[in-house]
N, C-alpha and C. Protein backbone atom coordinates (compact mmCIF):
# COMPACT_ATOMS: atom_id res chain seq x y z
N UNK A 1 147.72 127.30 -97.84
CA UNK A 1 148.79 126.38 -97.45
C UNK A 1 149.71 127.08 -96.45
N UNK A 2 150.32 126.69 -95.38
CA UNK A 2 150.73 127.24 -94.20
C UNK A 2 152.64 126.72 -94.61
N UNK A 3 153.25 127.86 -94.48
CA UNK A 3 154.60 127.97 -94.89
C UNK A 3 155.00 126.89 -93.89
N UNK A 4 156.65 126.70 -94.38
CA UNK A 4 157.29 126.09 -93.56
C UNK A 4 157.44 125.97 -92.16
N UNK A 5 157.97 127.44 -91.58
CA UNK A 5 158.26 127.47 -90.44
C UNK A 5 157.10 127.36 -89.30
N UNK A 6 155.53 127.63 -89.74
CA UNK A 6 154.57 127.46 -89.46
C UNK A 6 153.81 126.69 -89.04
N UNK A 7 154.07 125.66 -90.51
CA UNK A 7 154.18 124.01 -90.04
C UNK A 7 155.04 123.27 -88.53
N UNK A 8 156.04 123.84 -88.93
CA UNK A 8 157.62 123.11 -88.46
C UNK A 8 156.75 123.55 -86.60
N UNK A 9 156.42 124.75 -86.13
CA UNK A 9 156.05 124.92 -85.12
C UNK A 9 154.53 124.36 -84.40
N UNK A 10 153.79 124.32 -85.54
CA UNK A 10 152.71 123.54 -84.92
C UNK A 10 152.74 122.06 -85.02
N UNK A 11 153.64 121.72 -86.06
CA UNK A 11 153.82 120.23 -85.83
C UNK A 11 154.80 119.70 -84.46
N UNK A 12 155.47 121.27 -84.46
CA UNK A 12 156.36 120.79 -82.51
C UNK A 12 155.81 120.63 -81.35
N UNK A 13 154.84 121.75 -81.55
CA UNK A 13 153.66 121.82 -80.59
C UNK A 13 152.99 120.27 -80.41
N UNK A 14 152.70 119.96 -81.51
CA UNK A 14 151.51 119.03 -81.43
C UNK A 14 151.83 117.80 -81.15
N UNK A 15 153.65 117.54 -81.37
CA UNK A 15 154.22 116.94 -80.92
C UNK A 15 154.67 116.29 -79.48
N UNK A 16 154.40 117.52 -78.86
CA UNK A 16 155.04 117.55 -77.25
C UNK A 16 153.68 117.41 -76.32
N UNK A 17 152.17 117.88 -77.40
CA UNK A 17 151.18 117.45 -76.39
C UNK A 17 150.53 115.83 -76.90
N UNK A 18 151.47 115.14 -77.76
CA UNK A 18 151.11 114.15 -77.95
C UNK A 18 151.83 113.54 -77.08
N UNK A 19 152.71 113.65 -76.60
CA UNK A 19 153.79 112.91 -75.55
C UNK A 19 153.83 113.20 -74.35
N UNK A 20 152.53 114.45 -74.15
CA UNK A 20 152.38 115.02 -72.47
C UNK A 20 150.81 113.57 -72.78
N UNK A 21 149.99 113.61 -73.76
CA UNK A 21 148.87 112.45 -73.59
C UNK A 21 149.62 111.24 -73.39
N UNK A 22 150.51 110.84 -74.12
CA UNK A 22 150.64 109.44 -74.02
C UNK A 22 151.49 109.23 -72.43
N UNK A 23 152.29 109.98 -71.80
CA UNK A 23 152.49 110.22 -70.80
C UNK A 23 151.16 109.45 -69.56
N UNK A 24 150.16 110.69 -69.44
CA UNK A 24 149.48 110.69 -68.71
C UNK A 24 148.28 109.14 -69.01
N UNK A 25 148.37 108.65 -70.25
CA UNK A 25 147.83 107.27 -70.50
C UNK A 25 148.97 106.47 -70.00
N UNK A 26 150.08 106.47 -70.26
CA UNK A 26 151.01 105.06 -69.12
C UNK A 26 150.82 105.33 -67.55
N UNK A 27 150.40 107.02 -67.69
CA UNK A 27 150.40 107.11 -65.47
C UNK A 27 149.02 106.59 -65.65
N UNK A 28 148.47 106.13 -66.24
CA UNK A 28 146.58 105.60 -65.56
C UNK A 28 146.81 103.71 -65.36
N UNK A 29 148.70 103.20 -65.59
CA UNK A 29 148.28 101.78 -65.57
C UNK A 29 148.46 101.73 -64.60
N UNK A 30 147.97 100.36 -63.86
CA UNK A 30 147.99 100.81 -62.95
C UNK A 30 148.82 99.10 -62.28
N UNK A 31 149.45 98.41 -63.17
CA UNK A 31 151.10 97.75 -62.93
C UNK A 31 152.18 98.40 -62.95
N UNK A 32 153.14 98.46 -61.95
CA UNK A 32 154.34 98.85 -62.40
C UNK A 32 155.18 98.71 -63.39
N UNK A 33 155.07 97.07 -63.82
CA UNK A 33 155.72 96.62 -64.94
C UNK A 33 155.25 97.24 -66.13
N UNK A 34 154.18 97.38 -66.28
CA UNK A 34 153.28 98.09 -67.72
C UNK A 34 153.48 99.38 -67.67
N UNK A 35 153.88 100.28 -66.45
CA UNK A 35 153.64 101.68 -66.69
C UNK A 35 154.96 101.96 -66.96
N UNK A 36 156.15 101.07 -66.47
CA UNK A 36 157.56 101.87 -67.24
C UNK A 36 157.27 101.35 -68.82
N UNK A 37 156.94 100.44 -68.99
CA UNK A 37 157.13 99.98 -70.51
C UNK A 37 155.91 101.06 -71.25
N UNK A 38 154.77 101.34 -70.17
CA UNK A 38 154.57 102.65 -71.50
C UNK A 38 154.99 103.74 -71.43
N UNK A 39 155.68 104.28 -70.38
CA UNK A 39 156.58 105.50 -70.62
C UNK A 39 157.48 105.10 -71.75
N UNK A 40 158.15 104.17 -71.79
CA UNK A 40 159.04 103.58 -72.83
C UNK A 40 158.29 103.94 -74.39
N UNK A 41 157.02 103.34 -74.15
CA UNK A 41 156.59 103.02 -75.44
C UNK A 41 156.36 105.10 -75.48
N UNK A 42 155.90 105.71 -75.48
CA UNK A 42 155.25 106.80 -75.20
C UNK A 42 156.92 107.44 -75.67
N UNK A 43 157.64 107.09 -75.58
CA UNK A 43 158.96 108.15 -75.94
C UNK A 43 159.33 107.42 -77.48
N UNK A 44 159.27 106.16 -77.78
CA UNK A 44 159.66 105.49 -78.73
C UNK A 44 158.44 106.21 -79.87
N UNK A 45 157.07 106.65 -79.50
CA UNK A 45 156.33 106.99 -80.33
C UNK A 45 156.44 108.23 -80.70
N UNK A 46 157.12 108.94 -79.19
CA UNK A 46 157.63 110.69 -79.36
C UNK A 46 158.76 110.78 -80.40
N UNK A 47 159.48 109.89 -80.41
CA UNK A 47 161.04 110.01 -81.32
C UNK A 47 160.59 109.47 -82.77
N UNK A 48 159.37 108.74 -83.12
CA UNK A 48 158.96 108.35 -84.22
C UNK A 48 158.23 109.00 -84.94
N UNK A 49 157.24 109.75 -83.96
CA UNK A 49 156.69 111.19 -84.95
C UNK A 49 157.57 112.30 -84.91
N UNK A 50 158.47 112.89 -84.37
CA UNK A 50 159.70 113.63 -84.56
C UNK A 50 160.13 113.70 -86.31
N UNK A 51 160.89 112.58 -85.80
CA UNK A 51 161.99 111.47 -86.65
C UNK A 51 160.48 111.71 -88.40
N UNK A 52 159.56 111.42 -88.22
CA UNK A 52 158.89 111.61 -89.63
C UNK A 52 158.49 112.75 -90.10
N UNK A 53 158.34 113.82 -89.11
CA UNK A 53 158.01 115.13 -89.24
C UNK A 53 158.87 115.64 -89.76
N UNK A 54 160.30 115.60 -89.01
CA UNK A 54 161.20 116.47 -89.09
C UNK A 54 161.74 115.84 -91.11
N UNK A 55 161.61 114.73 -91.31
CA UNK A 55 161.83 114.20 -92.62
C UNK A 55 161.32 114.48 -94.10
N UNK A 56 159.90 114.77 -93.34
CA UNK A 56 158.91 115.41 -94.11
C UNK A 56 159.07 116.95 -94.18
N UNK A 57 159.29 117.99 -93.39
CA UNK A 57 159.87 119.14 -93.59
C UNK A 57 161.16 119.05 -94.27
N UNK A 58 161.68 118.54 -94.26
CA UNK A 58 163.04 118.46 -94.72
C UNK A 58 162.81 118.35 -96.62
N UNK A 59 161.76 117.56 -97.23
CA UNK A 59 161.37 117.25 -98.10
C UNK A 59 160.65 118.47 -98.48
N UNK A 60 160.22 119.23 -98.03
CA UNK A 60 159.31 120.74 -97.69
C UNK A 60 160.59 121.50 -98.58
N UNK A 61 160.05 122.42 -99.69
CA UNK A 61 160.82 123.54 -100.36
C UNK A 61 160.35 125.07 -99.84
């Protein structure tokens, strides 16, 4: 089982290359209107796995 702080860093990591992918999936649309709304969506999903991670460590002894 991988300690806290261990977690806490690869779940940051894994965090920031989930939001460099979803990134580079809104730059492949290829509407303007659709590609701000998935940068949009792509940060709303970055602040939502954050926001559960960081909740779930927090619950972490």
């Amino acid at each position: 089982m991988m300690n806290k702080k261990n977690l806490e860093i690869v779940s940051s990591v894994g965090s920031v290359v989930l939001l460099i992918l979803l990134f580079g999936v809104a730059h492949q649309l290829k509407d303007s209107f659709s590609q701000e709304y998935g940068f949009i969506g792509a940060l709303a999903v970055f602040i939502i796995v954050i926001s559960v991670v960081g909740l779930k460590l927090n619950e972490m002894q």
